[in-house]
Protein backbone atom coordinates (compact mmCIF):
# COMPACT_ATOMS: atom_id res chain seq x y z
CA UNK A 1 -3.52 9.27 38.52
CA UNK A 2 -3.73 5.84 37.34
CA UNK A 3 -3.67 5.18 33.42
CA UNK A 4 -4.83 1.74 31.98
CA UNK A 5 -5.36 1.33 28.22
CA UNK A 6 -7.72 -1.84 27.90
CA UNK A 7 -7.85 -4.23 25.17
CA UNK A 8 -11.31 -5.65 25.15
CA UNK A 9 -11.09 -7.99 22.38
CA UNK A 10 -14.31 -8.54 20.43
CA UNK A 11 -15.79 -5.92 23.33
CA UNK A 12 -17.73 -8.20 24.97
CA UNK A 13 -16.99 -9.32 28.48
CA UNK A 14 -16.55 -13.25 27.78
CA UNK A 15 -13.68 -11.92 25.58
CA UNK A 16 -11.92 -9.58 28.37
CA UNK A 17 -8.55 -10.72 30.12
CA UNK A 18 -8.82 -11.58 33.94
CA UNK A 19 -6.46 -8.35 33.69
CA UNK A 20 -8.34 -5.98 31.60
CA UNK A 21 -11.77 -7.07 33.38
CA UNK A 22 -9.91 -6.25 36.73
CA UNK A 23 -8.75 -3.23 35.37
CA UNK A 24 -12.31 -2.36 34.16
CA UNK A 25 -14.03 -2.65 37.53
CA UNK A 26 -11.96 -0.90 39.32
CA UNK A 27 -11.28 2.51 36.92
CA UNK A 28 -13.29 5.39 38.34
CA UNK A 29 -13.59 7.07 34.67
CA UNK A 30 -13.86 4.75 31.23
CA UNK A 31 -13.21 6.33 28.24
CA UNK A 32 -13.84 4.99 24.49
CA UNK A 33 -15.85 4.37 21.76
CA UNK A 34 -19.52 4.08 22.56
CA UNK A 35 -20.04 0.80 21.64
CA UNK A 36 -17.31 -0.65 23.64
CA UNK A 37 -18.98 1.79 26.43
CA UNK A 38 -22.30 0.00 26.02
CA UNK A 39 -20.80 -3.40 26.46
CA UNK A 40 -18.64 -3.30 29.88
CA UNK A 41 -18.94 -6.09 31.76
CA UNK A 42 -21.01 -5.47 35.21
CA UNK A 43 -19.73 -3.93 38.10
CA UNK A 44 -18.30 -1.15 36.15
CA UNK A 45 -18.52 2.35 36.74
CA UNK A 46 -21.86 4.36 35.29
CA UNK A 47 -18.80 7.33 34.71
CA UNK A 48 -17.99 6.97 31.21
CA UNK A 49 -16.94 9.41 28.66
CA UNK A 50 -17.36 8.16 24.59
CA UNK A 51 -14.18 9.55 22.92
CA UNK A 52 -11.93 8.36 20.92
CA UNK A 53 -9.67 11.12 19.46
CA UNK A 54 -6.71 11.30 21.34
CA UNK A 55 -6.56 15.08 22.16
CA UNK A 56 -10.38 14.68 23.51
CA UNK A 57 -8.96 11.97 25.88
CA UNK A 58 -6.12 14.02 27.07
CA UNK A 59 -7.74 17.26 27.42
CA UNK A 60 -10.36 14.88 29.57
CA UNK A 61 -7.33 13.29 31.36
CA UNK A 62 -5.93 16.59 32.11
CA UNK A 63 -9.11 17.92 34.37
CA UNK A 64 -10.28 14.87 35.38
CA UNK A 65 -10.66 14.04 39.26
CA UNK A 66 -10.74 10.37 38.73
CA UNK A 67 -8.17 8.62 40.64
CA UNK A 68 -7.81 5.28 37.95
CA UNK A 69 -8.97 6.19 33.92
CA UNK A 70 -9.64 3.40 32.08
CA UNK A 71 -9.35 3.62 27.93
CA UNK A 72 -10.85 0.92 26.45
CA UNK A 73 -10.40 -0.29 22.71
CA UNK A 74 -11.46 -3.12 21.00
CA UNK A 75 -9.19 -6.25 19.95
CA UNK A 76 -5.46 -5.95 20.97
CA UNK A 77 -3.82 -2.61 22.07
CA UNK A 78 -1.00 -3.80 19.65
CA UNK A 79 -2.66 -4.63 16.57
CA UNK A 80 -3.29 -1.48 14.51
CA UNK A 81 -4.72 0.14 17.47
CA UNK A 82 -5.41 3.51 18.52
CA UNK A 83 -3.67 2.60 21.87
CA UNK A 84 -0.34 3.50 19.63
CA UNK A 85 -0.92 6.68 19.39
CA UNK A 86 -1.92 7.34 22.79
CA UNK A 87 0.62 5.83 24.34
CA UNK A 88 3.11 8.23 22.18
CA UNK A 89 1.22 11.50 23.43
CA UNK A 90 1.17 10.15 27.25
CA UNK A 91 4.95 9.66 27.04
CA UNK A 92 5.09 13.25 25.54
CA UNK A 93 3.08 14.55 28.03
CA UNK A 94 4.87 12.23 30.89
CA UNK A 95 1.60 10.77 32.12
CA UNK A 96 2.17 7.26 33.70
CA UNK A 97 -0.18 4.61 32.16
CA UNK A 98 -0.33 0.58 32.01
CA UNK A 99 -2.11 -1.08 28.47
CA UNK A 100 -3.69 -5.07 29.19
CA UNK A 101 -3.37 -6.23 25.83
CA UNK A 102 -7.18 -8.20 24.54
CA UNK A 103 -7.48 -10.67 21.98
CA UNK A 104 -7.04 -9.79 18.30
CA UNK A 105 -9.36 -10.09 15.55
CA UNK A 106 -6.32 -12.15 14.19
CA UNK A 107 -6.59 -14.81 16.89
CA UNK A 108 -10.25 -14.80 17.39
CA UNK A 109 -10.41 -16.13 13.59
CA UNK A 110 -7.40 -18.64 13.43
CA UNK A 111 -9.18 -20.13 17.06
CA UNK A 112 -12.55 -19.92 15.19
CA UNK A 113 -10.97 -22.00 12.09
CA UNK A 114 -8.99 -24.32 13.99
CA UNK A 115 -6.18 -22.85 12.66
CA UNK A 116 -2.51 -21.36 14.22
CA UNK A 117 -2.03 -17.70 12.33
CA UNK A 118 2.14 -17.36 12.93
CA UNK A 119 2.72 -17.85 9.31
CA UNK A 120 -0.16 -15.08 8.24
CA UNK A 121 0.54 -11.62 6.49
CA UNK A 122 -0.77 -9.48 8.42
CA UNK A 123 -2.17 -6.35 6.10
CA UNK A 124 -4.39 -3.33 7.64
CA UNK A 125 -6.95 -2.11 4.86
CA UNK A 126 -8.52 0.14 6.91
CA UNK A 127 -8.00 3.75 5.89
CA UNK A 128 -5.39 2.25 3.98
CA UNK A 129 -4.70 2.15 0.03
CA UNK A 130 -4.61 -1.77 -0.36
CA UNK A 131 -3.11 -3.91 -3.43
CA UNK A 132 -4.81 -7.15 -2.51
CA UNK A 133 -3.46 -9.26 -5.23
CA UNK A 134 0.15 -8.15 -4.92
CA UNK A 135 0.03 -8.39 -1.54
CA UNK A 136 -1.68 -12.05 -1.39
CA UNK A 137 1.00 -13.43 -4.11
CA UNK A 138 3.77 -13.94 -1.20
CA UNK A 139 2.77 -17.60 -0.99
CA UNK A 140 1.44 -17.47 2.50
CA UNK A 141 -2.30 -16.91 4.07
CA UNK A 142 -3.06 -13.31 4.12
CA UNK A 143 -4.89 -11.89 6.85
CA UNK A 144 -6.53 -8.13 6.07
CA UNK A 145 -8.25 -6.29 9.15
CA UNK A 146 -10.89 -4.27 6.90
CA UNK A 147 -13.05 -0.91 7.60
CA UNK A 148 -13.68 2.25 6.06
CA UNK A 149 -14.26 2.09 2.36
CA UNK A 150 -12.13 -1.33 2.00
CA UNK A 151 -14.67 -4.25 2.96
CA UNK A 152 -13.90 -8.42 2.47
CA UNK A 153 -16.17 -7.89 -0.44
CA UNK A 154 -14.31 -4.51 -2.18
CA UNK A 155 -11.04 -6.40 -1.33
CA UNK A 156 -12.22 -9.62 -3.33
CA UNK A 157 -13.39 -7.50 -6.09
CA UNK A 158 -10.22 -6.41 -6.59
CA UNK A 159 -8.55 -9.89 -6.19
CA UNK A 160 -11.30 -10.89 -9.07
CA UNK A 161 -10.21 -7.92 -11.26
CA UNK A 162 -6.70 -9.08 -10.76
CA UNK A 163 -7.43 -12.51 -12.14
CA UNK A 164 -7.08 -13.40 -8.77
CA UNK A 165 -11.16 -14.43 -8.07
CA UNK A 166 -10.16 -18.23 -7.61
CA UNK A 167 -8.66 -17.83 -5.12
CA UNK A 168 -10.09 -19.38 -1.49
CA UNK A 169 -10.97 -17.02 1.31
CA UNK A 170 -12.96 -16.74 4.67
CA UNK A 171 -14.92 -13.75 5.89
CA UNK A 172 -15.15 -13.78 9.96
CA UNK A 173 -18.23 -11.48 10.56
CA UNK A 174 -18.61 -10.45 14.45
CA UNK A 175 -16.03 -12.65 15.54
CA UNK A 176 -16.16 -13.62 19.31
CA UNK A 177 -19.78 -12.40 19.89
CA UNK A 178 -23.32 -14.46 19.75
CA UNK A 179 -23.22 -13.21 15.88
CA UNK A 180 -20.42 -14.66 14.82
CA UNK A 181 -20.25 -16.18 11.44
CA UNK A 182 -17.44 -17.80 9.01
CA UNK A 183 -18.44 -17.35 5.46
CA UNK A 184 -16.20 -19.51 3.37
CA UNK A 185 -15.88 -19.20 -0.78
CA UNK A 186 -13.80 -17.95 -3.71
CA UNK A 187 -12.91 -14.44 -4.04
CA UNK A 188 -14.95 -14.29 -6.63
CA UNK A 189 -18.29 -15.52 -4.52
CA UNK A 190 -17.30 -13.11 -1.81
CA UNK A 191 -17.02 -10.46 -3.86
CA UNK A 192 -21.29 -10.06 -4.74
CA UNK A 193 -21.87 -10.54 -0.93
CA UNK A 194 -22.21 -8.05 2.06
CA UNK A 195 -20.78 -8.38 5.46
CA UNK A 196 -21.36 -6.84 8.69
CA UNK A 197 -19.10 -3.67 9.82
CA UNK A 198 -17.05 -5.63 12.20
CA UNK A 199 -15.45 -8.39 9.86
CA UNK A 200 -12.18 -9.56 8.49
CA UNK A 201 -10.89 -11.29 5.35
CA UNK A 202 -8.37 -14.38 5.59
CA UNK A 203 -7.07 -15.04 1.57
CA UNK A 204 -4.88 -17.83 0.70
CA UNK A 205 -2.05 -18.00 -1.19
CA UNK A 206 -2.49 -16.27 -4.31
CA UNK A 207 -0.44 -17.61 -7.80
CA UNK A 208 2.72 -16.40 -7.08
CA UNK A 209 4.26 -13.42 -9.64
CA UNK A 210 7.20 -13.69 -11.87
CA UNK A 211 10.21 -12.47 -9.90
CA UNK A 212 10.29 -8.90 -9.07
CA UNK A 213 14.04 -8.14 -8.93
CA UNK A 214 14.22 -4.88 -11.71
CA UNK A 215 14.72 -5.83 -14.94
CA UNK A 216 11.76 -8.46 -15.95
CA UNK A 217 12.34 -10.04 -19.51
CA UNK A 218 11.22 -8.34 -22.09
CA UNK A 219 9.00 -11.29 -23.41
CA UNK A 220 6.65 -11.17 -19.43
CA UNK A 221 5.39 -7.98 -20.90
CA UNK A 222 2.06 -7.65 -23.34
CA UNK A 223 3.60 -5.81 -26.50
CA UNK A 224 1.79 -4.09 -29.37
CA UNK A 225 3.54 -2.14 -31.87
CA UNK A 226 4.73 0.59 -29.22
CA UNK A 227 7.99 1.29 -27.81
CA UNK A 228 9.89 -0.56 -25.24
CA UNK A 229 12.44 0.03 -22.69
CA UNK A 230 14.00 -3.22 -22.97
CA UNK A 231 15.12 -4.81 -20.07
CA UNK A 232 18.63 -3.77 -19.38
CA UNK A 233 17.59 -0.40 -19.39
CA UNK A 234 14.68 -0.32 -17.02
CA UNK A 235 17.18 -2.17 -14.69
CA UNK A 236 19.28 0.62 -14.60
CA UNK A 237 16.33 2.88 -14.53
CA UNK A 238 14.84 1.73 -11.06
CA UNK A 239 19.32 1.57 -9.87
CA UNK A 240 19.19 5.30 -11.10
CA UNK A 241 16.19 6.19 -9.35
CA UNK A 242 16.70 4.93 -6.40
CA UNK A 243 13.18 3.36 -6.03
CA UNK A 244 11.85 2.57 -2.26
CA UNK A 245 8.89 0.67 -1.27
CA UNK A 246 6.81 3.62 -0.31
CA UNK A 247 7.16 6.32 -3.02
CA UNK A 248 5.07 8.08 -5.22
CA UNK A 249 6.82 7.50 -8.19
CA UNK A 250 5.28 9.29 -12.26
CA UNK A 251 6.00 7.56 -15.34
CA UNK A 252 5.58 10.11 -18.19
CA UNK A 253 5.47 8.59 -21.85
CA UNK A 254 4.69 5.12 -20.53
CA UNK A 255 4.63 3.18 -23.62
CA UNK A 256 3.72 -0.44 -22.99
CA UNK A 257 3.64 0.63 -19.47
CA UNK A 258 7.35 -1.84 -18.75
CA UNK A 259 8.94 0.67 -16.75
CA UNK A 260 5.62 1.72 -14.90
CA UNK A 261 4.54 -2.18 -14.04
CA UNK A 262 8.47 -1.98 -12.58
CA UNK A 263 8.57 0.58 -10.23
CA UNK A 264 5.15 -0.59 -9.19
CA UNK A 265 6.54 -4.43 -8.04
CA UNK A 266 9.12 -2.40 -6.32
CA UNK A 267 7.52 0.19 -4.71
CA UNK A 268 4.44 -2.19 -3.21
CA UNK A 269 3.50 0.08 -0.36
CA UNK A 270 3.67 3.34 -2.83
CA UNK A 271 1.64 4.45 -6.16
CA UNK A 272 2.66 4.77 -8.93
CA UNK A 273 1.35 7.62 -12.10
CA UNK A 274 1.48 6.86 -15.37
CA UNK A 275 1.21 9.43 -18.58
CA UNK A 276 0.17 8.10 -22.33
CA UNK A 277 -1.63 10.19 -24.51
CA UNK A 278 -1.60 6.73 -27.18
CA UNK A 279 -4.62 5.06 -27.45
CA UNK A 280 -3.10 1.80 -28.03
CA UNK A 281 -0.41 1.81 -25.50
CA UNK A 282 -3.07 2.90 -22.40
CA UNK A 283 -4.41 -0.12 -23.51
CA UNK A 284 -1.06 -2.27 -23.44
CA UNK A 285 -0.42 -0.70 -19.46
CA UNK A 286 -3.77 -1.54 -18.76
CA UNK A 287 -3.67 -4.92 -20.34
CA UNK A 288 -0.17 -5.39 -18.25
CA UNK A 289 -1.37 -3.59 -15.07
CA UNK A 290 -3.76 -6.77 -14.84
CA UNK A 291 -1.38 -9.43 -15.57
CA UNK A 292 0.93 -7.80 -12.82
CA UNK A 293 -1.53 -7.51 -10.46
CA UNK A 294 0.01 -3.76 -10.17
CA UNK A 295 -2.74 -2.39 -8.42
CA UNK A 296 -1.19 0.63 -7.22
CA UNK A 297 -0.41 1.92 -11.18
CA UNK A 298 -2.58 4.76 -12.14
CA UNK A 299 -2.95 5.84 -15.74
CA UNK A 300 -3.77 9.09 -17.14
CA UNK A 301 -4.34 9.50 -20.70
CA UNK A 302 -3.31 12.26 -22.34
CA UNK A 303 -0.17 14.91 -23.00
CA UNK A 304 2.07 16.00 -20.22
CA UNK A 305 2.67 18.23 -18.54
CA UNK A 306 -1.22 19.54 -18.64
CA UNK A 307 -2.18 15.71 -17.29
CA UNK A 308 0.30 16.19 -14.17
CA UNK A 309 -1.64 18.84 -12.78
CA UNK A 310 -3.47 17.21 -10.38
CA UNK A 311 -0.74 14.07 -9.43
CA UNK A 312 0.76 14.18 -6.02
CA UNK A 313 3.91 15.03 -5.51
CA UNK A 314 6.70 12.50 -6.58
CA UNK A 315 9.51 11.05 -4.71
CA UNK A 316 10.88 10.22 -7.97
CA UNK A 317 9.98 10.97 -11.94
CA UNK A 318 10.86 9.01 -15.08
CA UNK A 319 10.43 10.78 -18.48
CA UNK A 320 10.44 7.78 -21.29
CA UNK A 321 8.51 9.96 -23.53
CA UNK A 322 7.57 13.92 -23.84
CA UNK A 323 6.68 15.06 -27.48
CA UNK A 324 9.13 17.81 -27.35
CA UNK A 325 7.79 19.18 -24.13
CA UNK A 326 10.55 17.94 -21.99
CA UNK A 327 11.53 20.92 -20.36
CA UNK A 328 8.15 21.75 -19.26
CA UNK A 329 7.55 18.34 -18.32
CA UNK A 330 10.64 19.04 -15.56
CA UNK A 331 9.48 21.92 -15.01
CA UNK A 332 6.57 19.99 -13.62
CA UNK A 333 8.33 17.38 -11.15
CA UNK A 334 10.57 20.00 -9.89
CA UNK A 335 7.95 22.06 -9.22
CA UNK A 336 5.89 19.65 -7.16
CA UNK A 337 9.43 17.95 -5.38
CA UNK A 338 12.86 20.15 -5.84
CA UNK A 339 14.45 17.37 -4.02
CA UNK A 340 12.27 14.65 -6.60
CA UNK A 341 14.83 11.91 -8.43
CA UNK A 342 15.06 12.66 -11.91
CA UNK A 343 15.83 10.26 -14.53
CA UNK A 344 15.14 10.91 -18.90
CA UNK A 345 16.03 8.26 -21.36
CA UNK A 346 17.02 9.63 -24.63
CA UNK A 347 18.44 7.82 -27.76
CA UNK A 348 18.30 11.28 -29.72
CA UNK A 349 21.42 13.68 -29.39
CA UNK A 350 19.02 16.50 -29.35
CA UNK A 351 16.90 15.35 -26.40
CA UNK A 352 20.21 14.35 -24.59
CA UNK A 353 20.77 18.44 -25.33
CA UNK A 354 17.21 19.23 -24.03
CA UNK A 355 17.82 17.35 -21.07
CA UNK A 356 20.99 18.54 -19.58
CA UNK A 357 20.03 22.16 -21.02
CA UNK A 358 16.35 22.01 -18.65
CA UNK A 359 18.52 20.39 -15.66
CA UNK A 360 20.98 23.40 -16.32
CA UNK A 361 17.74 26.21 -16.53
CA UNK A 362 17.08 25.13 -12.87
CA UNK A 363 20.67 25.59 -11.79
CA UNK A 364 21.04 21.64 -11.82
CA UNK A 365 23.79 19.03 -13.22
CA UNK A 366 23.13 16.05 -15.29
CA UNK A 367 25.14 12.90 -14.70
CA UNK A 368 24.72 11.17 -18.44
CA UNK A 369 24.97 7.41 -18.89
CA UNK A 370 25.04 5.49 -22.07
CA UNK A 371 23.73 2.48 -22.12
CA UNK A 372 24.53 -0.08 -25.30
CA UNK A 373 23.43 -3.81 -25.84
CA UNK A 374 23.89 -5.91 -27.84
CA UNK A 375 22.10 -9.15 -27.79
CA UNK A 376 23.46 -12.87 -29.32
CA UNK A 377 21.46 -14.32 -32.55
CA UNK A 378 21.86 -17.24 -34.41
CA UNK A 379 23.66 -17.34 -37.72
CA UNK A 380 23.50 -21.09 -38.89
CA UNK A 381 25.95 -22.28 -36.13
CA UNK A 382 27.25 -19.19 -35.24
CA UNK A 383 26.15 -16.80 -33.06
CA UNK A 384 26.36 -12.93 -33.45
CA UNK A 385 25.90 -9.76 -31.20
CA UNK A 386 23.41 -7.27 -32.51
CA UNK A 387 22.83 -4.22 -31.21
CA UNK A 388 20.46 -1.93 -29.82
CA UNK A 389 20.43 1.63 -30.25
CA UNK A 390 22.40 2.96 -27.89
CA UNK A 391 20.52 4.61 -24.97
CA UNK A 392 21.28 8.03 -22.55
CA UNK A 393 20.14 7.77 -18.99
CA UNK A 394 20.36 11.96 -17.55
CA UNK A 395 19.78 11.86 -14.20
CA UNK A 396 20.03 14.89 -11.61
CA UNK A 397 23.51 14.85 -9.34
């Protein structure tokens, strides 16, 4: 049997490669989504099949007489396609197959604006959490291929929420058919308009952020009259937790929200959960969520560990704060992750004792740092070190 996965590129014929089109006409079975089914070019076989789940095309592959199967999807077979996944369980099941790449959505709009794309981001929003604003502050064009619940318009709300509505952008609605349309504005505009199913969203450069290396100054952050880990510390916070871009990280006893704003700039493609039961401080992380454009930092308000209930499980846990219910608090995180990265700051000798004496209830070791500062102040023309209060970092070995 002969296997050919089809790009069809906006899945109308005009749009087909001399390749794919060949490929089309001569498959005795086409398989793929209906609409794509609907719009083969002529001369193609009246045997067609409309699946798209990959185990209802390879049970259909499996009994199928057909000599040449053609699977057709739209836009390029290597941009966030289903073609992917496909090709993986072909090779598992040692099938043979061919894929004719089609034109992207990506290249239908930079032809459609005049415009080359090699220096886009290229972001997927469909099915996909999405931090527009963080995302769109890397000082290039960002290009987002939308669908599902994520639409130009929900993706330039958030921009707009982010203090990011400004900002220019183009919707391409229908791109490469009679319907096309380029809908140009701020992200703002954009955001109170709809757009057809089949579009994508091209932002520009959003204001770039303040660095994102750990340890932001202490003065980037909105402060009220709540606590702060200053900035040494949550430096050696995100070194002892080992923070990667894609984990799921809690914050318990968030404060201002310093250390939570943190692991969200360096965890970009993961969420972060923050605990406060203050009133005032949920509104300093909210008030520095914004100005961060830290769209992927969640707040709960309220006492832990009774708000953790329903947070996924972490890759990693820091406990800034836990009105002497620390050891429940662990017992929390370790319940959700044993293997989760622990890390409690302490300046008290009798939390340093609660700490190491939970870590010790679950058969675990606590590697104990102290951390002291002292920071230079003017004295006339002298300068003088003051300190902080020295600080305990427990973390799990």
């Amino acid at each position: 049997m002969k296997i050919t996965l089809v790009g069809m590129g906006s899945g109308t014929p005009g749009s087909l490669t001399m390749q794919g089109l060949n490929a089309l006409r001569e498959a005795e079975l086409i398989i793929g989504a209906r609409r794509l089914l609907e719009s083969l070019p002529d001369g193609c076989t009246g045997n067609r099949a409309p699946l798209y789940k990959i185990e209802e095309i390879c049970a259909l592959l499996r009994t199928t007489e057909a000599a040449h199967v053609a699977v057709a999807y739209s836009g390029d077979t290597g941009f966030y396609s289903g073609a992917s996944a496909l090709c993986r369980a072909l090779d598992a099941a040692g099938l043979p197959y061919m894929v004719c790449p089609g034109l992207s959505s990506v290249q239908l709009l930079a032809a459609a604006l005049g415009r080359p794309w090699q220096d886009w981001k290229l972001v997927s929003a469909h099915g996909c959490a999405c931090t527009p604003a963080l995302v769109c502050s890397a000082g290039t064009p960002t290009f987002f291929l939308t669908g599902g619940s994520e639409t130009p318009a929900t993706l330039c709300e958030k921009l707009t929420q982010s203090s990011c509505g400004n900002v220019q952008a183009t919707v391409g609605e229908n791109l490469g058919t009679a319907a096309q349309r380029l809908v140009h504005g701020t992200a703002q505009e954009l955001a109170r308009q709809e757009f057809a199913a089949l579009s994508v969203l091209l932002v520009e450069p959003c204001p770039a952020l303040q660095r994102r290396v750990p340890g932001l100054p202490d003065e980037a952050f909105i402060r009220g009259k709540t606590p702060m880990t200053k900035q040494e510390v949550r430096a050696a916070v995100l070194a002892k937790l080992a923070v990667r871009p894609g984990d799921i990280l809690w914050d318990v006893g968030a404060g201002t929200g310093s250390v939570s704003v943190e692991m969200a700039l360096a965890a970009p493609a993961g969420q972060v959960y923050a605990a406060e039961c203050d009133a005032d401080a949920c509104e300093l992380i909210r008030r520095n969520r914004a100005k961060f454009h830290a769209e992927n930092l969640h707040l709960t308000a309220g006492k832990a560990p009774e708000v953790l209930v329903n947070w996924p499980a972490p890759d990693a846990v820091f406990i800034g704060g836990s009105k002497g219910n620390l050891a429940a608090i662990m017992d929390a995180a370790l319940a959700a992750n044993p293997a989760v990265r622990l890390c409690i700051s302490a300046i008290a000798l009798e939390t340093l004792q609660q700490a190491i004496a939970a870590l010790a209830a679950h058969g675990l070791s606590a590697q104990v740092t102290q951390i002291a500062v002292s920071r230079s102040k003017a004295a006339g023309s002298l300068h003088l070190l003051m300190a902080n209060n020295p600080v305990f970092l427990i973390v799990r070995e």
